[in-house]
C-alpha atoms as a PDB file:
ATOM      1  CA  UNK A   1       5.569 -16.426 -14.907  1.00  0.00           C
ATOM      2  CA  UNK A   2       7.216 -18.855 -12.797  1.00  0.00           C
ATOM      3  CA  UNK A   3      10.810 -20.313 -13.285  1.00  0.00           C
ATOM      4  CA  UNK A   4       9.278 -23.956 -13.996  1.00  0.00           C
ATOM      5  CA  UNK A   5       6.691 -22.253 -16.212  1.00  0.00           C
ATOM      6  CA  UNK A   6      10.124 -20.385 -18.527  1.00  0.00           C
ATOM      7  CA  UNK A   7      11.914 -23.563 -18.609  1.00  0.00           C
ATOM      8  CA  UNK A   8       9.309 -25.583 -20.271  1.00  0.00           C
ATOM      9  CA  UNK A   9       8.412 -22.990 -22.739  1.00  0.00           C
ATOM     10  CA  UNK A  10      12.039 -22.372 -23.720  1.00  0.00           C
ATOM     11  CA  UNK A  11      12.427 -26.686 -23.504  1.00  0.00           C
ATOM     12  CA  UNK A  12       8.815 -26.911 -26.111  1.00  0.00           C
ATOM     13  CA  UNK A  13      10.214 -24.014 -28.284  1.00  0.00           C
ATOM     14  CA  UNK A  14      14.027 -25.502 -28.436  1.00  0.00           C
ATOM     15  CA  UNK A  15      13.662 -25.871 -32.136  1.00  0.00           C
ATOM     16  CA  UNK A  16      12.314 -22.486 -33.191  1.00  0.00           C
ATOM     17  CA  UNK A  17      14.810 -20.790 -30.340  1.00  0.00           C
ATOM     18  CA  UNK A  18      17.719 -22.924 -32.369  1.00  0.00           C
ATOM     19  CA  UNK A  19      19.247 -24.081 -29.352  1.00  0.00           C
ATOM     20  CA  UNK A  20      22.247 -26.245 -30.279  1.00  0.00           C
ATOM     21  CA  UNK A  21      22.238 -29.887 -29.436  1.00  0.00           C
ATOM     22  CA  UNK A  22      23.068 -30.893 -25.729  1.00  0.00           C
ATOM     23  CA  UNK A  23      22.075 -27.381 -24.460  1.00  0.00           C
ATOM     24  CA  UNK A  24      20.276 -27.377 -21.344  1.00  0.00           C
ATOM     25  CA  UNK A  25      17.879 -24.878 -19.902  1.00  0.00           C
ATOM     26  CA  UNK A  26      18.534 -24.044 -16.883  1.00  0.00           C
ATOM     27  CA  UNK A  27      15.901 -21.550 -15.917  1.00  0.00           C
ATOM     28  CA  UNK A  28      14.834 -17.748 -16.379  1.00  0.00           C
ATOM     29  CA  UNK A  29      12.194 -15.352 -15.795  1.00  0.00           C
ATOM     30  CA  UNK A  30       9.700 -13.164 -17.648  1.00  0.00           C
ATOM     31  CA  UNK A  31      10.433  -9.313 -18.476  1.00  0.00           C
ATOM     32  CA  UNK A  32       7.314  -7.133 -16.214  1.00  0.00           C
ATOM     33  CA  UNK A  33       4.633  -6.363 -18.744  1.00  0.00           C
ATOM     34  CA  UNK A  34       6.070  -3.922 -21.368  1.00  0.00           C
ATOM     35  CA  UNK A  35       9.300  -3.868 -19.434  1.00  0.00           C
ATOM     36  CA  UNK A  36      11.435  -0.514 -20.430  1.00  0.00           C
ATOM     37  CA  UNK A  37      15.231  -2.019 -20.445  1.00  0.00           C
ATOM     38  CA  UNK A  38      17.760   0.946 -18.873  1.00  0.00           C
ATOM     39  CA  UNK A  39      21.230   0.586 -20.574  1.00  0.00           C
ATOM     40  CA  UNK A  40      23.547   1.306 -18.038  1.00  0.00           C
ATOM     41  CA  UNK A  41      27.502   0.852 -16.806  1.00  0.00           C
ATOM     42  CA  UNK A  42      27.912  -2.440 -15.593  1.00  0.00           C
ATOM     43  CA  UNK A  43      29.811  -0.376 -12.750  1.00  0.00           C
ATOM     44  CA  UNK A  44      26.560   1.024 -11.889  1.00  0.00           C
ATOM     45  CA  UNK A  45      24.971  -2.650 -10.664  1.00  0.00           C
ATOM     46  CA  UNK A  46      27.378  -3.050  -7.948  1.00  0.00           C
ATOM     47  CA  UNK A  47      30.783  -2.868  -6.292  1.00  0.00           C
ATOM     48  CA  UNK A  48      30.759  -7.018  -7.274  1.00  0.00           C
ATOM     49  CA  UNK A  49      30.534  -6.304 -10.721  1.00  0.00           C
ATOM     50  CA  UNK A  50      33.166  -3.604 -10.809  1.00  0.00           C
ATOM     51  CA  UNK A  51      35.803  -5.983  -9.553  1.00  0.00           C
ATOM     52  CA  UNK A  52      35.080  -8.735 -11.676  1.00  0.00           C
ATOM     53  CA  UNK A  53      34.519  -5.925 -14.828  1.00  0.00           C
ATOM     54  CA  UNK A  54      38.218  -5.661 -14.070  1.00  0.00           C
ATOM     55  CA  UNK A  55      39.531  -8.733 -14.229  1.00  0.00           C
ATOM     56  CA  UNK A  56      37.647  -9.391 -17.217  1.00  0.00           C
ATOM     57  CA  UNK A  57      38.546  -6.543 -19.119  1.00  0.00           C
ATOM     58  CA  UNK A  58      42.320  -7.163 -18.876  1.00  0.00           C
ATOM     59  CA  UNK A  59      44.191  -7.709 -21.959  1.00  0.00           C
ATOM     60  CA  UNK A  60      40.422  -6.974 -24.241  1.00  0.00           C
ATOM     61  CA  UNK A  61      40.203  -4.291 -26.871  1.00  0.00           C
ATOM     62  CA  UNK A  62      37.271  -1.978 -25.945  1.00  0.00           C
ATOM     63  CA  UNK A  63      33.801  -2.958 -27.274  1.00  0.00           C
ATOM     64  CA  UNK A  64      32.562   0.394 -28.340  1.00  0.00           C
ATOM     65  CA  UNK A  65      28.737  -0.558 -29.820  1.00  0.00           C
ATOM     66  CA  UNK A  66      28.330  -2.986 -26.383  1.00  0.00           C
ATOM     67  CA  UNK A  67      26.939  -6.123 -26.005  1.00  0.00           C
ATOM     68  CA  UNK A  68      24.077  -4.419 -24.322  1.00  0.00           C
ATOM     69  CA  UNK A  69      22.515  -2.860 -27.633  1.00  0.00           C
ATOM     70  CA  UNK A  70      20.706  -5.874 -28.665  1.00  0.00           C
ATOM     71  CA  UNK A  71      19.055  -6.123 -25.250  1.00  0.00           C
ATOM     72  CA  UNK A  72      15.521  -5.476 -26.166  1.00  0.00           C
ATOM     73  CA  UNK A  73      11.788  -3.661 -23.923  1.00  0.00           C
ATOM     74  CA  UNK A  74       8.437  -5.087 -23.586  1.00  0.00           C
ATOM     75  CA  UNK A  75       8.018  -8.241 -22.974  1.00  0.00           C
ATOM     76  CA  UNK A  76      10.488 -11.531 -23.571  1.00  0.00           C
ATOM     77  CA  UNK A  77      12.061 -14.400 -21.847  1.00  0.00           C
ATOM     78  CA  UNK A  78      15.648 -14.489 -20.196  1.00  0.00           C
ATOM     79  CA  UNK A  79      17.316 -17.822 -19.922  1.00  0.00           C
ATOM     80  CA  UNK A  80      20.406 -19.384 -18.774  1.00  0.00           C
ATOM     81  CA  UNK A  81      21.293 -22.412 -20.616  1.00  0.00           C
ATOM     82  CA  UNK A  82      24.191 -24.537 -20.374  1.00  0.00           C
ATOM     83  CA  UNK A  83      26.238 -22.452 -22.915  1.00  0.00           C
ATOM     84  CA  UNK A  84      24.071 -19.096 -23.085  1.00  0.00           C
ATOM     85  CA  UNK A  85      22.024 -16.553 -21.700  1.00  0.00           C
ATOM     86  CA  UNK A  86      18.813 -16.092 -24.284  1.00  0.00           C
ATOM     87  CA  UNK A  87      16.593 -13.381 -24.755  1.00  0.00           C
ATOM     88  CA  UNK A  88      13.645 -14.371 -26.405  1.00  0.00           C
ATOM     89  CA  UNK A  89      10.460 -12.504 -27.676  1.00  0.00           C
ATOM     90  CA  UNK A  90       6.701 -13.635 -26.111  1.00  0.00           C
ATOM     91  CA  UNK A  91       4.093 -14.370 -28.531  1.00  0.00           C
ATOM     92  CA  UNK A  92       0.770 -13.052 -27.286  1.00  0.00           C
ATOM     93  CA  UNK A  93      -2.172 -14.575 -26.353  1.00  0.00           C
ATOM     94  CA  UNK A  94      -0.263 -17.636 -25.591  1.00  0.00           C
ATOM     95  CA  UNK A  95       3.437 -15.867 -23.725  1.00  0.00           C
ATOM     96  CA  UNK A  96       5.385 -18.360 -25.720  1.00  0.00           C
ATOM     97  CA  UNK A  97       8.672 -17.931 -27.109  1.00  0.00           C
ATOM     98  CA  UNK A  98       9.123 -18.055 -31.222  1.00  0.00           C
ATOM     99  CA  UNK A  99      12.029 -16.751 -31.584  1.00  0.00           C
ATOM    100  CA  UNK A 100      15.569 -15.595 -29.705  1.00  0.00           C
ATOM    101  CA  UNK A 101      15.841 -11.863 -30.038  1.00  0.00           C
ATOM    102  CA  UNK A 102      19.664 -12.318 -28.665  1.00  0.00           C
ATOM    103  CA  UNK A 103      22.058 -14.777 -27.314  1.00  0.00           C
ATOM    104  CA  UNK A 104      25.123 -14.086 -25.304  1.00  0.00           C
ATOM    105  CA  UNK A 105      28.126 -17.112 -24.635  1.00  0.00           C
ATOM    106  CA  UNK A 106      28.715 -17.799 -21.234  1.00  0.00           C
ATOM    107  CA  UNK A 107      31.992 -15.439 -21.390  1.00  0.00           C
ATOM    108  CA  UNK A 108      30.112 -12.300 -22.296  1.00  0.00           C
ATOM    109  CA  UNK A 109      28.351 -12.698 -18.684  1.00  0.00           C
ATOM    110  CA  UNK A 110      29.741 -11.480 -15.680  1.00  0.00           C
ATOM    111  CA  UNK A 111      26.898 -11.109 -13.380  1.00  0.00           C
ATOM    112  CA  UNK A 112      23.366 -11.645 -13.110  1.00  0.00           C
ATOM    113  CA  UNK A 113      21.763  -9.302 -10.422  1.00  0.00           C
ATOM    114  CA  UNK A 114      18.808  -9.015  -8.063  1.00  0.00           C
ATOM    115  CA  UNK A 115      17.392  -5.106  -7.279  1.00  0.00           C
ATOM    116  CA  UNK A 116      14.410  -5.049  -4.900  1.00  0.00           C
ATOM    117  CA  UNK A 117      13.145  -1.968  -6.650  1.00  0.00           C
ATOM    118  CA  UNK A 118      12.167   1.851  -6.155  1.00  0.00           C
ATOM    119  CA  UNK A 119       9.663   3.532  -4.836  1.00  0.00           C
ATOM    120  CA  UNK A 120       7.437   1.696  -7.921  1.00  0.00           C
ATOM    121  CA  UNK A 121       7.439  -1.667  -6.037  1.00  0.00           C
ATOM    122  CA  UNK A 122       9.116  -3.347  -9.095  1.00  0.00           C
ATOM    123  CA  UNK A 123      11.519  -5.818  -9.024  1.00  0.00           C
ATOM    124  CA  UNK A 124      14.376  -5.703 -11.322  1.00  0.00           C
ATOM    125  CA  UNK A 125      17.079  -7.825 -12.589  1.00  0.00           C
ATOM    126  CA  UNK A 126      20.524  -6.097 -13.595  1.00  0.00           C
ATOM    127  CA  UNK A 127      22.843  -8.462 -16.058  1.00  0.00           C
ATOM    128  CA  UNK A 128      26.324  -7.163 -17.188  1.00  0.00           C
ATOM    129  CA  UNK A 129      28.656  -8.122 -19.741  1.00  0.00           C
ATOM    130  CA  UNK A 130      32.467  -8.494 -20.478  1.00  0.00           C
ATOM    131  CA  UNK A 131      32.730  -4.912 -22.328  1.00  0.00           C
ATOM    132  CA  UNK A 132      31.267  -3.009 -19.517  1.00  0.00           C
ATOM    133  CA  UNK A 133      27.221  -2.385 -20.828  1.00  0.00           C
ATOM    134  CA  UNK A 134      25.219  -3.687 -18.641  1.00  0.00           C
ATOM    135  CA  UNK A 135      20.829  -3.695 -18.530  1.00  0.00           C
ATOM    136  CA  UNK A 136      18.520  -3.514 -15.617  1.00  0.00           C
ATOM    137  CA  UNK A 137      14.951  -4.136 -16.367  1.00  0.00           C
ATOM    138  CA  UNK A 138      11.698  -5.106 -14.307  1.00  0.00           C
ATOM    139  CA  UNK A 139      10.970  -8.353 -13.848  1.00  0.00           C
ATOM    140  CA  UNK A 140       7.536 -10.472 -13.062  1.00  0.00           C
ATOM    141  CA  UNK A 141       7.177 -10.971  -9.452  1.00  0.00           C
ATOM    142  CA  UNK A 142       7.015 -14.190  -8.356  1.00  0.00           C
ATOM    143  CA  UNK A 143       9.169 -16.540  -5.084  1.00  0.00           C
ATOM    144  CA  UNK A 144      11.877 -18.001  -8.373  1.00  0.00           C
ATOM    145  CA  UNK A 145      12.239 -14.942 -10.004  1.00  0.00           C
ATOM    146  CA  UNK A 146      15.177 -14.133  -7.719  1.00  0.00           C
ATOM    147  CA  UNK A 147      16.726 -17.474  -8.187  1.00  0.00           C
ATOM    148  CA  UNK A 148      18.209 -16.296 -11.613  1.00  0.00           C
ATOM    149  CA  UNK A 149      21.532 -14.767  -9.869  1.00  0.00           C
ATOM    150  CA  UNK A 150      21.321 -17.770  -7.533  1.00  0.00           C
ATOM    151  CA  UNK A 151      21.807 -20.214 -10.821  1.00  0.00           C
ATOM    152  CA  UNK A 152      24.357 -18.299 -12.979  1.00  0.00           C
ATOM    153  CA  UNK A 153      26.361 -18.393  -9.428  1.00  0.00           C
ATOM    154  CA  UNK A 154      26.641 -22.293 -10.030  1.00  0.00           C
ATOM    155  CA  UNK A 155      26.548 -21.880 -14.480  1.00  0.00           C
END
C-alpha cells in the first residue's frame, strides 16, 4: 500500500482512530500480509540506535513491561503524525483502519529503521523506543515504503 494510499486512510478514519485536534498525518506504511512482529533490543537495530538509547535513557527509571508489548502481528497501519506514531488494525475486504491498536508520543521514539531483508526477500522496518524494546517487522514493498525513517528524521 503506498505512502499516499496510508495517509488518506488514516486522514478518512481520523475520527474512529481519535486523533486529537490539529494532528497531522504525516505518512506510514502497511505491515506485509500477516506480518509476524520480532520483539527485540533496540541495541540490536543498529550502532545509531545504541548511542541515542543512551542519551535517552539517562536519568529514566527502567521500563520493565516495554513499550514494545503492545506492538501487535498481522496486518495494521504505522503512522507518524505530528505528535505520534499509530499502530492501527486493517479492516478486511476494504484495508481500512477502524481503530488504533497503540499510540506512542513523539518521546517514546528514538528511531525508525530501514532493513533490506534476509534471504526471504522481505523488507522490514525496525522502530525503537525510549526504554530499550524495540520491533522489526516486514513491511509491504513498494518505492515510499522506505521513506518512513526518511520522515521521522525531519518529525
Amino acid at each position: 500500500m503506498a505512502l499516499t494510499q496510508v495517509k488518506t486512510k488514516i486522514e478518512q478514519a481520523r475520527g474512529k482512530l481519535k486523533l486529537l485536534p490539529g494532528e497531522e498525518v504525516i505518512g506510514g506504511c502497511s505491515s506485509a500480509d500477516g506480518a509476524t512482529t520480532q520483539h527485540v533490543r533496540a541495541t540490536d537495530l543498529g550502532g545509531h540506535v545504541g548511542r541515542v538509547l543512551a542519551r535517552h535513557r539517562v536519568g529514566r527509571p527502567p521500563d520493565h513491561r516495554g513499550k514494545a508489548h503492545r506492538f501487535p502481528s498481522g496486518s495494521f497501519l504505522v503512522c507518524l503524525t505530528t505528535r505520534h506514531l499509530l499502530v492501527t488494525n486493517i479492516s478486511t475486504p476494504s484495508n481500512n483502519p477502524t481503530r488504533t491498536i497503540a499510540a506512542y508520543p513523539k518521546d517514546d521514539v528514538i528511531a525508525i529503521i530501514s532493513d533490506d531483508g534476509d534471504d526471504d526477500g522481505l523488507n522490514r522496518l525496525g522502530i525503537a523506543f525510549s526504554d530499550g524494546t524495540a520491533v522489526r517487522f516486514p513491511i509491504c514493498h513498494d518505492a515510499t515504503s522506505s521513506c518512513l525513517p526518511e520522515l521521522f528524521l525531519e518529525w
